[in-house]
Protein backbone atom coordinates (compact mmCIF):
# COMPACT_ATOMS: atom_id res chain seq x y z
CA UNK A 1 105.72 107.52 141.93
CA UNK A 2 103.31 108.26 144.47
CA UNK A 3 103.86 111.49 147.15
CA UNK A 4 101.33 112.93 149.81
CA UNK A 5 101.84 116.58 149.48
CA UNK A 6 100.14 118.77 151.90
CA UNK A 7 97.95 116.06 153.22
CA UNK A 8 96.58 114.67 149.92
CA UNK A 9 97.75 112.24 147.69
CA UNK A 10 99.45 112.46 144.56
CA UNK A 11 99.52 109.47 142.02
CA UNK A 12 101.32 108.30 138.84
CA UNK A 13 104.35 110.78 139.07
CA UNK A 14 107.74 111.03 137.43
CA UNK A 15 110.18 108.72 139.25
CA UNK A 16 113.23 110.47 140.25
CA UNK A 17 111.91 113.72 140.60
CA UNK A 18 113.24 116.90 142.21
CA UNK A 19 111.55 119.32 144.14
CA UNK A 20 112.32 121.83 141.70
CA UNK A 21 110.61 119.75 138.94
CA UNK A 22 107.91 118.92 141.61
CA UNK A 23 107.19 122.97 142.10
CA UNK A 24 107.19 123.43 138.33
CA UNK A 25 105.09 120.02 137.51
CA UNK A 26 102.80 121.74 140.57
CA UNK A 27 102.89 125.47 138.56
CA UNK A 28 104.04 126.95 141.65
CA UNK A 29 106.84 129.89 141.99
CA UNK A 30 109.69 128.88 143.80
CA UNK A 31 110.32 132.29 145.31
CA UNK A 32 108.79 132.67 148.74
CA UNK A 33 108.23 128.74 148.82
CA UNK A 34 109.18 126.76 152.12
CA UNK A 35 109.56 122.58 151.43
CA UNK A 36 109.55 120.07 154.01
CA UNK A 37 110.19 116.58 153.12
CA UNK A 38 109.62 113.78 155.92
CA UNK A 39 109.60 116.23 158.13
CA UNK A 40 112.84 117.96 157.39
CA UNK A 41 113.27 121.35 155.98
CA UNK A 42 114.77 121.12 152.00
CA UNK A 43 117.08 124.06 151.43
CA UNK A 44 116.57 126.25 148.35
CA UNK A 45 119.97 125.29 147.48
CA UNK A 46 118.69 121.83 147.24
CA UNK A 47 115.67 122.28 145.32
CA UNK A 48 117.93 121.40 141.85
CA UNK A 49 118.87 118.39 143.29
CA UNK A 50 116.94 116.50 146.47
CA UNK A 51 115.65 113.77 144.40
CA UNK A 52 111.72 112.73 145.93
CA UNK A 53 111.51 108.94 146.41
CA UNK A 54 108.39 106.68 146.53
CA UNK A 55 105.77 107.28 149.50
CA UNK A 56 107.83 110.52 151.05
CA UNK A 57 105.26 113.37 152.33
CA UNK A 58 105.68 116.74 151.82
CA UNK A 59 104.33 120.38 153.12
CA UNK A 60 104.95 123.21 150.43
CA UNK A 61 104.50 126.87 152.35
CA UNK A 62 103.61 129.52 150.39
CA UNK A 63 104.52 132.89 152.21
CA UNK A 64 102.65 135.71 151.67
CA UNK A 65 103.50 139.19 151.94
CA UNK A 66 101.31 141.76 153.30
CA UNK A 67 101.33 145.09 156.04
């Protein structure tokens, strides 16, 4: 499966993947981690179980804390 993610392409992926298993495949945390997916925002709640399909673009936030 192919995904743009943050601009730049990303080939030869699982097919049926979650975000969650997207984050972990990527090695990042999924604490303080915002996902949009065609330009809609994926709940946390969701991250378990919003399957990714072929050619969908995604923005992963990272927030960082800081005073």
């Amino acid at each position: 499966m192919n995904l743009v993610i943050n601009g730049q392409d990303y080939f030869d992926l699982p097919i049926g993947m979650t975000v969650a298993a997207l984050l972990d495949h990527l090695e990042l945390p999924r604490k303080k981690i915002a996902v949009e997916r065609n330009m809609e925002i994926v709940p946390k709640s969701a991250f378990d179980t919003q399957a990714l399909s072929e050619g969908d673009r995604l923005e992963i936030i990272h927030f960082i804390g800081g005073g």
